[in-house]
C-alpha atoms as a PDB file:
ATOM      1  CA  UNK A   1      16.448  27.606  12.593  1.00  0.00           C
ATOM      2  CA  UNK A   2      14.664  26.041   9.574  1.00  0.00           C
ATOM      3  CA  UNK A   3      16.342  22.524  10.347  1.00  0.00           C
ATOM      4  CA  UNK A   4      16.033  22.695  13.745  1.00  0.00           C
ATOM      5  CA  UNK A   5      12.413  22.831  13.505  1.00  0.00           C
ATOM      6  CA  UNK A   6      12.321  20.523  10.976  1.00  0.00           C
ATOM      7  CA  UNK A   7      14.356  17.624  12.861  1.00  0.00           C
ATOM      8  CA  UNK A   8      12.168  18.641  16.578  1.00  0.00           C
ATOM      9  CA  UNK A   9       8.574  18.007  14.436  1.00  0.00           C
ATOM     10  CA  UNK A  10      10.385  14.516  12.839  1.00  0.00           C
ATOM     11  CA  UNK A  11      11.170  13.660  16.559  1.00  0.00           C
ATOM     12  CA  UNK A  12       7.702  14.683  17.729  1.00  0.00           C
ATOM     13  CA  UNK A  13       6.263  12.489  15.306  1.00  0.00           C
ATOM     14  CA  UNK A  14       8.887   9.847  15.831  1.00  0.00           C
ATOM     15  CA  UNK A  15       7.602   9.859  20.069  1.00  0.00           C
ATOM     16  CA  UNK A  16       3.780   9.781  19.068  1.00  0.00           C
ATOM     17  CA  UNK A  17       4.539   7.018  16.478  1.00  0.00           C
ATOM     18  CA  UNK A  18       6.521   4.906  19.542  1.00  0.00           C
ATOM     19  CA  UNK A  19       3.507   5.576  21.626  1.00  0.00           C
ATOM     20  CA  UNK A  20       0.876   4.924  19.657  1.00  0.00           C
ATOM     21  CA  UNK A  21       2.083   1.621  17.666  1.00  0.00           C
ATOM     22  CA  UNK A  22       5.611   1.041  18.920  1.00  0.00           C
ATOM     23  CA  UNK A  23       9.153   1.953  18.456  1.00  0.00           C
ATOM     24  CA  UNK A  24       9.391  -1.016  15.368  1.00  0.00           C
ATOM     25  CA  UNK A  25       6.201   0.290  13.523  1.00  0.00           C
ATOM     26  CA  UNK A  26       5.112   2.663  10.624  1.00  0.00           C
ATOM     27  CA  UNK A  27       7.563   3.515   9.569  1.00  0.00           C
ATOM     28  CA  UNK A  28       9.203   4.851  12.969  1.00  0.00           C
ATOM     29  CA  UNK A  29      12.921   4.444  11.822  1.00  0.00           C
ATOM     30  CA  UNK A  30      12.578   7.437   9.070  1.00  0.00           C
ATOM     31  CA  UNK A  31      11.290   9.853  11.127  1.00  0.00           C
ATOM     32  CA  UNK A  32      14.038   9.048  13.840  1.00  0.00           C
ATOM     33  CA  UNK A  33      16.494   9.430  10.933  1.00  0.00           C
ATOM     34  CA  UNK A  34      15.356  12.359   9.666  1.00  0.00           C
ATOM     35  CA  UNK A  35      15.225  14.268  13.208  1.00  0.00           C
ATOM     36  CA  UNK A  36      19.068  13.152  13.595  1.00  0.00           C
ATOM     37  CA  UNK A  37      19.513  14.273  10.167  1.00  0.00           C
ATOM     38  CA  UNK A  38      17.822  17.688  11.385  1.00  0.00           C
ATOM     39  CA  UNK A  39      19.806  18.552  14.440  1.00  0.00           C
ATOM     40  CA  UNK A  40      22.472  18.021  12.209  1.00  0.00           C
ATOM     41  CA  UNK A  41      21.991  20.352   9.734  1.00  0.00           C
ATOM     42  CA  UNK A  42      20.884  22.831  12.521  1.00  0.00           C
ATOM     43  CA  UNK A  43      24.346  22.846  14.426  1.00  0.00           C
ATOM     44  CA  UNK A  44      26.811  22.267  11.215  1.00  0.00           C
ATOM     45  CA  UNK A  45      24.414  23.746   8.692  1.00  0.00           C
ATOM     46  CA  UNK A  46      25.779  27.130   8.430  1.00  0.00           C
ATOM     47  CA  UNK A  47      29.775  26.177   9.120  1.00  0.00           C
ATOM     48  CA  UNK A  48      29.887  24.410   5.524  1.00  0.00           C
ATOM     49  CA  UNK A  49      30.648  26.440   2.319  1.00  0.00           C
ATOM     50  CA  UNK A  50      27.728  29.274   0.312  1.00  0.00           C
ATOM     51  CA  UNK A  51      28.059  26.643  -2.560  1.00  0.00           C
ATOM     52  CA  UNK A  52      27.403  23.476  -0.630  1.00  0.00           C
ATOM     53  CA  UNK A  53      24.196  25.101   1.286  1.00  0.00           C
ATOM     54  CA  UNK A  54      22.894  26.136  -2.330  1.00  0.00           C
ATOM     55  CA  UNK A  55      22.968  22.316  -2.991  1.00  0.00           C
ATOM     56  CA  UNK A  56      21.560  21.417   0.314  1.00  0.00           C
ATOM     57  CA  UNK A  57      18.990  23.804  -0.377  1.00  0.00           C
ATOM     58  CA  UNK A  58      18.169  22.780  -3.817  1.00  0.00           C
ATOM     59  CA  UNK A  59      18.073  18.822  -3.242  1.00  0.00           C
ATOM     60  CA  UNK A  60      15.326  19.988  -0.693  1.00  0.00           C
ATOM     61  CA  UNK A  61      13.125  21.785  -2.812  1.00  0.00           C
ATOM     62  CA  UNK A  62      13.639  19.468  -5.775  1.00  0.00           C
ATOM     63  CA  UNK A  63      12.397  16.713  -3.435  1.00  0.00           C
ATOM     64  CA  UNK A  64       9.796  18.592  -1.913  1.00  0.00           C
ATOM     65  CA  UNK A  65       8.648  19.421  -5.306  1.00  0.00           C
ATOM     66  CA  UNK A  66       8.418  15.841  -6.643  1.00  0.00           C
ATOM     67  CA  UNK A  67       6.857  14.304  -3.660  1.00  0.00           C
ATOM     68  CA  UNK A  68       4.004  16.848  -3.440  1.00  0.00           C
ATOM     69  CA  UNK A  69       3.483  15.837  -7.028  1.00  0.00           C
ATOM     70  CA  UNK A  70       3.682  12.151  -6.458  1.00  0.00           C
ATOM     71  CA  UNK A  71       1.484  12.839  -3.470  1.00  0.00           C
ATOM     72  CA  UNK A  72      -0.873  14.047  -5.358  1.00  0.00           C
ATOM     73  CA  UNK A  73      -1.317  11.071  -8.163  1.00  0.00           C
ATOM     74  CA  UNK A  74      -1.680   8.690  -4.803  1.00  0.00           C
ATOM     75  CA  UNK A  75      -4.388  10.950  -3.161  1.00  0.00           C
ATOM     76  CA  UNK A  76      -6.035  10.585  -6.532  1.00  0.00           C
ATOM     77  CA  UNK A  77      -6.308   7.270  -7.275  1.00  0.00           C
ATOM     78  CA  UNK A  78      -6.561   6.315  -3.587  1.00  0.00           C
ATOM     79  CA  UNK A  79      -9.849   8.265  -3.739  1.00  0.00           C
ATOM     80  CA  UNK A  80     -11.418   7.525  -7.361  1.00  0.00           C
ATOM     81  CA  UNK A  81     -14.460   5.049  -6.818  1.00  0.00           C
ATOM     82  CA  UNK A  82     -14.527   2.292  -9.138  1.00  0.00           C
ATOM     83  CA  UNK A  83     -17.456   0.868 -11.286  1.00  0.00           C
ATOM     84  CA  UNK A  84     -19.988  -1.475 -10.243  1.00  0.00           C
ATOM     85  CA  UNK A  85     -19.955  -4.970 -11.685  1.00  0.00           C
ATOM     86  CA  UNK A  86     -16.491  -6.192 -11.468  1.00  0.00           C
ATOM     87  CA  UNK A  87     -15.313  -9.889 -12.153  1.00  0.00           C
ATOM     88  CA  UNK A  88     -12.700 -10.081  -9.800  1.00  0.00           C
ATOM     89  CA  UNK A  89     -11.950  -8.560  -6.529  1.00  0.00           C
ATOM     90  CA  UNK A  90      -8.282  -8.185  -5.441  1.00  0.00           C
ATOM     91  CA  UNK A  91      -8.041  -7.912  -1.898  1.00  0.00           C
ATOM     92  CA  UNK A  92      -4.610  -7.418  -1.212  1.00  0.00           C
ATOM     93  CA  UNK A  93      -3.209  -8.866   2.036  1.00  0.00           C
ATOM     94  CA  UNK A  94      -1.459  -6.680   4.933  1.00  0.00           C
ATOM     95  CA  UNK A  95       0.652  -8.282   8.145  1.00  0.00           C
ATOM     96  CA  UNK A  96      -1.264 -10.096  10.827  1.00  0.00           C
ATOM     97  CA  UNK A  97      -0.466 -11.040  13.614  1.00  0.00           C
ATOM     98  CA  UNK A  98      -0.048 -14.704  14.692  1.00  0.00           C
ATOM     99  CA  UNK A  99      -4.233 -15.675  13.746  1.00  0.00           C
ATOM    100  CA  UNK A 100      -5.524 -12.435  13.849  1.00  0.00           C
ATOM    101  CA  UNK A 101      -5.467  -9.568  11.241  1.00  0.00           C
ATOM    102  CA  UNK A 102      -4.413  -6.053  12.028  1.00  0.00           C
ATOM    103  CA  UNK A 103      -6.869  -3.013  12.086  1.00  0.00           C
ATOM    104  CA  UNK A 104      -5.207  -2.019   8.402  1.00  0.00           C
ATOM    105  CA  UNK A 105      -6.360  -5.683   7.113  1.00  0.00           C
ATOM    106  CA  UNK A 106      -9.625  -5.115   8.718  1.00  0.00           C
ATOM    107  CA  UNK A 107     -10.507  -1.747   6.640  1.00  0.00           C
ATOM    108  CA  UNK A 108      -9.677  -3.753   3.727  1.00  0.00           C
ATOM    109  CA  UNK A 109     -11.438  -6.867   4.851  1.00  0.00           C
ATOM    110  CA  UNK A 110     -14.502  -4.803   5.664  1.00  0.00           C
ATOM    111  CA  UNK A 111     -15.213  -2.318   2.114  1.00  0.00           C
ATOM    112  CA  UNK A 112     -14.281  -5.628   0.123  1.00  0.00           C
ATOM    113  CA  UNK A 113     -17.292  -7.374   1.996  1.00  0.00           C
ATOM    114  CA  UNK A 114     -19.569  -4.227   0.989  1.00  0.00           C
ATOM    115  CA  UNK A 115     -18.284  -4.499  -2.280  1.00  0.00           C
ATOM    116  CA  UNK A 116     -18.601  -8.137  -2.320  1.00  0.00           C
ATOM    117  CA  UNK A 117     -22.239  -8.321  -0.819  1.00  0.00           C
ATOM    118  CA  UNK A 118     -23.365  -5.441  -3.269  1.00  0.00           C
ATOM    119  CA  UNK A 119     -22.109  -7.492  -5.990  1.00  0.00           C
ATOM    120  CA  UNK A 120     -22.480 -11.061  -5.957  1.00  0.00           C
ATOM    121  CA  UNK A 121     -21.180 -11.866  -9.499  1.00  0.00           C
ATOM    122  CA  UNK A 122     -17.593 -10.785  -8.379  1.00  0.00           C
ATOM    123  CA  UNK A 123     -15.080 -13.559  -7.285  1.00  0.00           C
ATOM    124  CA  UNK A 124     -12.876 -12.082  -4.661  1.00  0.00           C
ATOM    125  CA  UNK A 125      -9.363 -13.551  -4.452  1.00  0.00           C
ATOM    126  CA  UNK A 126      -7.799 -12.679  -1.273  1.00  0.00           C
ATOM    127  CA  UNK A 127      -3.984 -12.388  -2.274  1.00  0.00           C
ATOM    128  CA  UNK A 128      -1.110 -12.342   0.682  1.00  0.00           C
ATOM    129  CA  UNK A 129       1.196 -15.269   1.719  1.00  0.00           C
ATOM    130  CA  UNK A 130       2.862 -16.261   5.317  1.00  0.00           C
ATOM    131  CA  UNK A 131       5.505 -14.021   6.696  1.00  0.00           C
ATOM    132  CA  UNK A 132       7.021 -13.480  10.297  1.00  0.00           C
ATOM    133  CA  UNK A 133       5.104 -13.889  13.060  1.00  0.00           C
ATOM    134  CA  UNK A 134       2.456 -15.102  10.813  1.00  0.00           C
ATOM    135  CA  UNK A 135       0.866 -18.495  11.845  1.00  0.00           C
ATOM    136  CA  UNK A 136      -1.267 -18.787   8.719  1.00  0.00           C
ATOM    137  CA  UNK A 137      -1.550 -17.040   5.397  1.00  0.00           C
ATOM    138  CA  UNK A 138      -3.174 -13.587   4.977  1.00  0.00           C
ATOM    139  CA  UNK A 139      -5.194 -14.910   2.252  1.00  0.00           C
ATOM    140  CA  UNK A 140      -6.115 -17.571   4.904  1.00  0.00           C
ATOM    141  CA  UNK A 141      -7.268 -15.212   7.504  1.00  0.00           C
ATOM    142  CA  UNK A 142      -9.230 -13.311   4.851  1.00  0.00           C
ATOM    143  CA  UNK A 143     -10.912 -15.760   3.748  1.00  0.00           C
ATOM    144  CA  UNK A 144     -12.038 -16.917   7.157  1.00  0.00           C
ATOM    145  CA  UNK A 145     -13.185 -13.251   8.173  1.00  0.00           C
ATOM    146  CA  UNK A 146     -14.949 -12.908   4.357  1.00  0.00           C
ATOM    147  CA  UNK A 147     -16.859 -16.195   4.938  1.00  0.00           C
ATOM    148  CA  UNK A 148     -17.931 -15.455   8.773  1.00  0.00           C
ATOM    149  CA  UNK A 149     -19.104 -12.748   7.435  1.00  0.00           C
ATOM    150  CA  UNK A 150     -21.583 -14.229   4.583  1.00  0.00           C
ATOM    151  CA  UNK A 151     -19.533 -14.797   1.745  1.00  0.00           C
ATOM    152  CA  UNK A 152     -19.564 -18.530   0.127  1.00  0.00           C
ATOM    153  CA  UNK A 153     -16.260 -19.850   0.553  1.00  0.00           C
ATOM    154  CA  UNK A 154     -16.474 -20.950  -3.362  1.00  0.00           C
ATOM    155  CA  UNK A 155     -16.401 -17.393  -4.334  1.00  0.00           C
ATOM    156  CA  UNK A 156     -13.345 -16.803  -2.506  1.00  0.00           C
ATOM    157  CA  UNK A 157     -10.037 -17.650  -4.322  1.00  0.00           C
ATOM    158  CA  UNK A 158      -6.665 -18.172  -2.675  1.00  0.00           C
ATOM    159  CA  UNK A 159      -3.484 -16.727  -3.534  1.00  0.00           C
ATOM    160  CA  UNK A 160      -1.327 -17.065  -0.751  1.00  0.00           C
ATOM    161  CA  UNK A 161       2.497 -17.200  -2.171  1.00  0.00           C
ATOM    162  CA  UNK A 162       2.675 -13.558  -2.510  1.00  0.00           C
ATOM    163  CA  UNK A 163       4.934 -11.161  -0.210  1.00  0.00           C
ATOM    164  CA  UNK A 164       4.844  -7.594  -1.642  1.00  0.00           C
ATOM    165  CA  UNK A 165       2.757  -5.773  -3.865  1.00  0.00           C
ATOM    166  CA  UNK A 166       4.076  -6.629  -7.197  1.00  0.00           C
ATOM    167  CA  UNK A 167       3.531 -10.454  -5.841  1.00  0.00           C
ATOM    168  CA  UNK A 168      -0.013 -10.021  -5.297  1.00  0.00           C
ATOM    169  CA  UNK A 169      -0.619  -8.558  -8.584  1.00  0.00           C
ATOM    170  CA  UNK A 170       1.352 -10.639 -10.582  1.00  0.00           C
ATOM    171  CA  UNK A 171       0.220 -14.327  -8.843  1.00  0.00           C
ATOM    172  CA  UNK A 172      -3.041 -12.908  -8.711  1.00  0.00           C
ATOM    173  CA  UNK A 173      -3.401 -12.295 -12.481  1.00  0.00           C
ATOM    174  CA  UNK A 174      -1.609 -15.766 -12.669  1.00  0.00           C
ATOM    175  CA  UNK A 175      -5.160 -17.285 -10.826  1.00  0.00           C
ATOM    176  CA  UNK A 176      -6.872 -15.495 -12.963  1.00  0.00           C
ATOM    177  CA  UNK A 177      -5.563 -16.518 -16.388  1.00  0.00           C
ATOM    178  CA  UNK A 178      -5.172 -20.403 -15.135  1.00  0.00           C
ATOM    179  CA  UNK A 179      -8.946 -20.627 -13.660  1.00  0.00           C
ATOM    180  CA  UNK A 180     -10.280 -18.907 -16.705  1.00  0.00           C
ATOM    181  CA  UNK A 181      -8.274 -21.073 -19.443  1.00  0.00           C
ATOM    182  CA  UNK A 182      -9.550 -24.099 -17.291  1.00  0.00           C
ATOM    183  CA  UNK A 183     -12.929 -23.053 -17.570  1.00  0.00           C
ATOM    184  CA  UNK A 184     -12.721 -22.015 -21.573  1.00  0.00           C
ATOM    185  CA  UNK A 185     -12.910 -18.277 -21.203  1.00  0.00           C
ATOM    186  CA  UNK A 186     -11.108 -15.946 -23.063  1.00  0.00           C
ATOM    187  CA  UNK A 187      -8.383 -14.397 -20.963  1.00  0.00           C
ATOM    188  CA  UNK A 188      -9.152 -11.140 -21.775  1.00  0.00           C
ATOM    189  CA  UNK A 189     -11.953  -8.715 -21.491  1.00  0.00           C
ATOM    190  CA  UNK A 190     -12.613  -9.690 -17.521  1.00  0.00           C
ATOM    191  CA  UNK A 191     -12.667  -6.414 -15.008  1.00  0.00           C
ATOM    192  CA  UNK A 192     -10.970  -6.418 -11.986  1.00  0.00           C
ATOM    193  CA  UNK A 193     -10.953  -4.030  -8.869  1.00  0.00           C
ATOM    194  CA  UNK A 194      -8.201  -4.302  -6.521  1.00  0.00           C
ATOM    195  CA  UNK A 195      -8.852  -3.469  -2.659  1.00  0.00           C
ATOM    196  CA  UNK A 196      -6.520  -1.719  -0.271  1.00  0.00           C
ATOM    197  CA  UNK A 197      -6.033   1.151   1.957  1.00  0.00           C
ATOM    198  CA  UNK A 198      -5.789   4.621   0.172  1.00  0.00           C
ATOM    199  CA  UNK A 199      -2.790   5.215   0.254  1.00  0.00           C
ATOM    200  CA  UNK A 200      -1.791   2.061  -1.387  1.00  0.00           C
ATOM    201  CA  UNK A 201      -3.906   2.425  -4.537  1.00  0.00           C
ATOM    202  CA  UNK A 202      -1.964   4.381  -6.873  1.00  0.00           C
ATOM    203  CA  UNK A 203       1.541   1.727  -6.444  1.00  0.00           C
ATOM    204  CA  UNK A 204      -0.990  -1.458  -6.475  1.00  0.00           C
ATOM    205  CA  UNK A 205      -2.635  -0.214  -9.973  1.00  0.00           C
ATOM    206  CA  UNK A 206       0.866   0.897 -11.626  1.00  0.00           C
ATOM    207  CA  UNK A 207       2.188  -2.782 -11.037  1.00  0.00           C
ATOM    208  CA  UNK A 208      -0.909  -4.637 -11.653  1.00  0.00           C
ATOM    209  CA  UNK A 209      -1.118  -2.490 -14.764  1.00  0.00           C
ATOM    210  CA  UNK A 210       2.608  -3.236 -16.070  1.00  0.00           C
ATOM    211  CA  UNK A 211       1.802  -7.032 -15.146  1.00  0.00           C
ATOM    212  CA  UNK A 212      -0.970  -7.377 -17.929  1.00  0.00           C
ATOM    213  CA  UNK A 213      -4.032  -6.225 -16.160  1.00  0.00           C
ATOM    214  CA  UNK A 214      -6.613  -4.014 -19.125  1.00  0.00           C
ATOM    215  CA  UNK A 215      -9.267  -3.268 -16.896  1.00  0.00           C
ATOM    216  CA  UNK A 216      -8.145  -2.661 -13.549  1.00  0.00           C
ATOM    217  CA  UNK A 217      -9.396  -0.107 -11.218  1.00  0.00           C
ATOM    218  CA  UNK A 218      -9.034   0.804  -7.280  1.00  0.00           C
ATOM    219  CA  UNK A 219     -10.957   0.573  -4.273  1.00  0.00           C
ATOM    220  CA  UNK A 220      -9.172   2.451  -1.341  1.00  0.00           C
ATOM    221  CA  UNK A 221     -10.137   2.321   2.141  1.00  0.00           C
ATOM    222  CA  UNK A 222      -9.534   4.701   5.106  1.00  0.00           C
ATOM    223  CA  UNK A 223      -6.136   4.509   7.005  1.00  0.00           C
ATOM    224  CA  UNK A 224      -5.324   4.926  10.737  1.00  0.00           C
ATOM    225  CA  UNK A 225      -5.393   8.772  10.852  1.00  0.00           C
ATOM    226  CA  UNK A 226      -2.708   8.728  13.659  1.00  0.00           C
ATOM    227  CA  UNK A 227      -0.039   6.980  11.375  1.00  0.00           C
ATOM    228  CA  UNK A 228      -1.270   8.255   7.794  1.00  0.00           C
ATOM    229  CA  UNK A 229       1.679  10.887   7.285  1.00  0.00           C
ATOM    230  CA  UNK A 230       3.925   7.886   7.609  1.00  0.00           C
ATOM    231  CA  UNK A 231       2.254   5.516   5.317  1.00  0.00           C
ATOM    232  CA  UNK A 232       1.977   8.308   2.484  1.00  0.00           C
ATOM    233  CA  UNK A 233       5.762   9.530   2.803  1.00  0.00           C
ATOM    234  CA  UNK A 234       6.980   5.452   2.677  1.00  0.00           C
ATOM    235  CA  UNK A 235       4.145   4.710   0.449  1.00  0.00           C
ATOM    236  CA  UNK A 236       5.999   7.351  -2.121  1.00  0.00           C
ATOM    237  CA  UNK A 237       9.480   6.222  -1.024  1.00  0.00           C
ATOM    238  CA  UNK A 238       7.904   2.451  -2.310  1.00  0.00           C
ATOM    239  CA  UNK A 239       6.553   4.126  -5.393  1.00  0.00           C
ATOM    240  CA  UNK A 240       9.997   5.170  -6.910  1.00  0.00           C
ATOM    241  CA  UNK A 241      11.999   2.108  -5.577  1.00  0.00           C
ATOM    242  CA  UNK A 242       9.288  -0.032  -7.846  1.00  0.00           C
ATOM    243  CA  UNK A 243      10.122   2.321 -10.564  1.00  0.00           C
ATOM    244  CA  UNK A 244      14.072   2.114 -10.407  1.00  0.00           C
ATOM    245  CA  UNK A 245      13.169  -1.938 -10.173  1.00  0.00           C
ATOM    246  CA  UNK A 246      10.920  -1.584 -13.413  1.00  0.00           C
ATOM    247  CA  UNK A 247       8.240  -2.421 -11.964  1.00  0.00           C
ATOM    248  CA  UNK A 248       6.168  -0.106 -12.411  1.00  0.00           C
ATOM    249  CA  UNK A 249       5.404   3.260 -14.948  1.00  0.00           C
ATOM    250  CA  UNK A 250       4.351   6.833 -13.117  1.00  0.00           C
END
C-alpha cells in the first residue's frame, strides 16, 4: 500500500508539473520515474524474497535519512543573509529563453539590484554563458535588465563562458583575480556574495569555496512555490554528483 501511494503522489506531482511548466521542465522526468518505479514496487513488492524487502526497505530509509539531512544544510544556507559591504556580487545565470530571461532569472536579477542599489561599492559580475535556445548570453541579458534598471554598465562585469555552477564560480573568480592583478590589488582579502535562488545556495558556496574563494557568502532568493519540491530534491541529487566529481566538500 505504502508504494502505491508513494508512486500515485510522484504521478500527481508529475501531472501538475506538465501543467504548470510542461512535460520537459523541472525536473518532470524524476517524478515520472519514480511513480513507474512505485506501481512497481506496489504490484511485485511483496512476491520477492523477506531478505530482499529488508534491503528495499533499508536503501529507503538510509536515503530518506541523508536527504532530510542534506535538505537541511541547503535550507540553511539558502536562508542565511549575508553582510553588507561586499566587493563583488556573483549573480549566477539561469536559462532564458531566446532574449528574454525566465521568472527564476528574474528573482535573481531583481534581489541582486536591491543589493546592488543598497550598495554601490559592489561590482556585480553577472556570470552565465549561451546555451540552447539561447540567442545571447545570460550574462548578456543580465546585464541589460541590471542597467535598465539603474545600474552603470561599468560596474557590471561579464563572464559569459560559463555553463554550470562550478563554471560560474570558477571563471568568475578567474575575473576577479585577472581585473584585480591588472589594477595592482592584492588578490586576496576581497568579499564576495554570490546571488541565486534558495535552493541553489548551499551547492554554489561549496564549489566557489573549493575553487579558492575566502570570503564568500550567499544571497538566496525565493523560488516558484509550485515547482520548489522539484528544485530541492534535484538540487540535492546535483549536490552529491558534484561531490563524487570532487567538486565540492559537504
Amino acid at each position: 500500500m505504502f508504494w502505491g501511494i508513494l508512486g500515485g503522489l510522484c504521478f500527481a506531482y508529475f501531472v501538475v508539473i506538465c501543467i504548470y511548466a510542461g512535460v520537459f521542465s523541472a525536473f518532470g522526468w524524476f517524478w515520472a520515474a519514480c511513480s513507474g518505479a512505485g506501481a512497481l514496487l506496489y504490484f511485485f513488492f511483496h512476491k520477492i524474497p523477506d531478505k530482499l524487502q529488508k534491503a528495499v526497505w533499508g536503501i529507503f530509509f538510509i536515503g530518506l535519512a541523508a536527504l532530510i539531512l542534506l535538505e537541511g544544510k541547503i535550507i540553511y544556507y539558502g536562508n542565511r543573509k549575508p553582510q553588507k559591504g561586499a566587493d563583488y556580487l556573483i549573480v549566477l545565470g539561469c536559462q532564458i529563453r531566446g532574449f528574454k530571461i525566465t521568472r527564476s532569472l528574474k528573482y535573481r536579477l531583481e534581489k541582486a539590484l536591491e543589493y546592488g542599489l543598497e550598495n554601490p561599492n559592489a561590482v556585480i559580475i553577472v556570470s552565465g554563458g549561451q546555451g540552447n535556445g539561447e540567442a545571447v548570453s545570460e550574462a548578456w541579458a543580465m546585464q541589460e535588465y541590471l542597467v535598465e534598471h539603474g545600474i552603470p554598465e561599468e560596474r557590471i562585469w561579464k563572464e559569459d563562458k560559463s555553463s554550470n555552477t562550478y563554471e560560474n564560480m570558477k571563471f568568475s573568480l578567474e575575473l576577479i583575480e585577472k581585473k584585480r592583478e591588472a589594477a595592482g590589488v592584492a588578490e586576496e582579502g576581497f568579499r564576495a556574495v554570490a546571488v541565486s535562488n534558495r535552493f541553489h545556495i548551499y551547492r554554489a558556496l561549496r564549489i566557489g569555496e573549493k575553487q579558492g574563494f575566502i570570503n564568500l557568502e550567499g544571497l538566496g532568493v525565493k523560488t516558484d512555490s509550485i515547482l520548489a519540491v522539484s528544485y530541492y530534491i534535484r538540487e540535492a541529487l546535483a549536490v552529491f554528483k558534484d561531490w563524487l566529481f570532487g567538486n565540492l566538500r559537504f
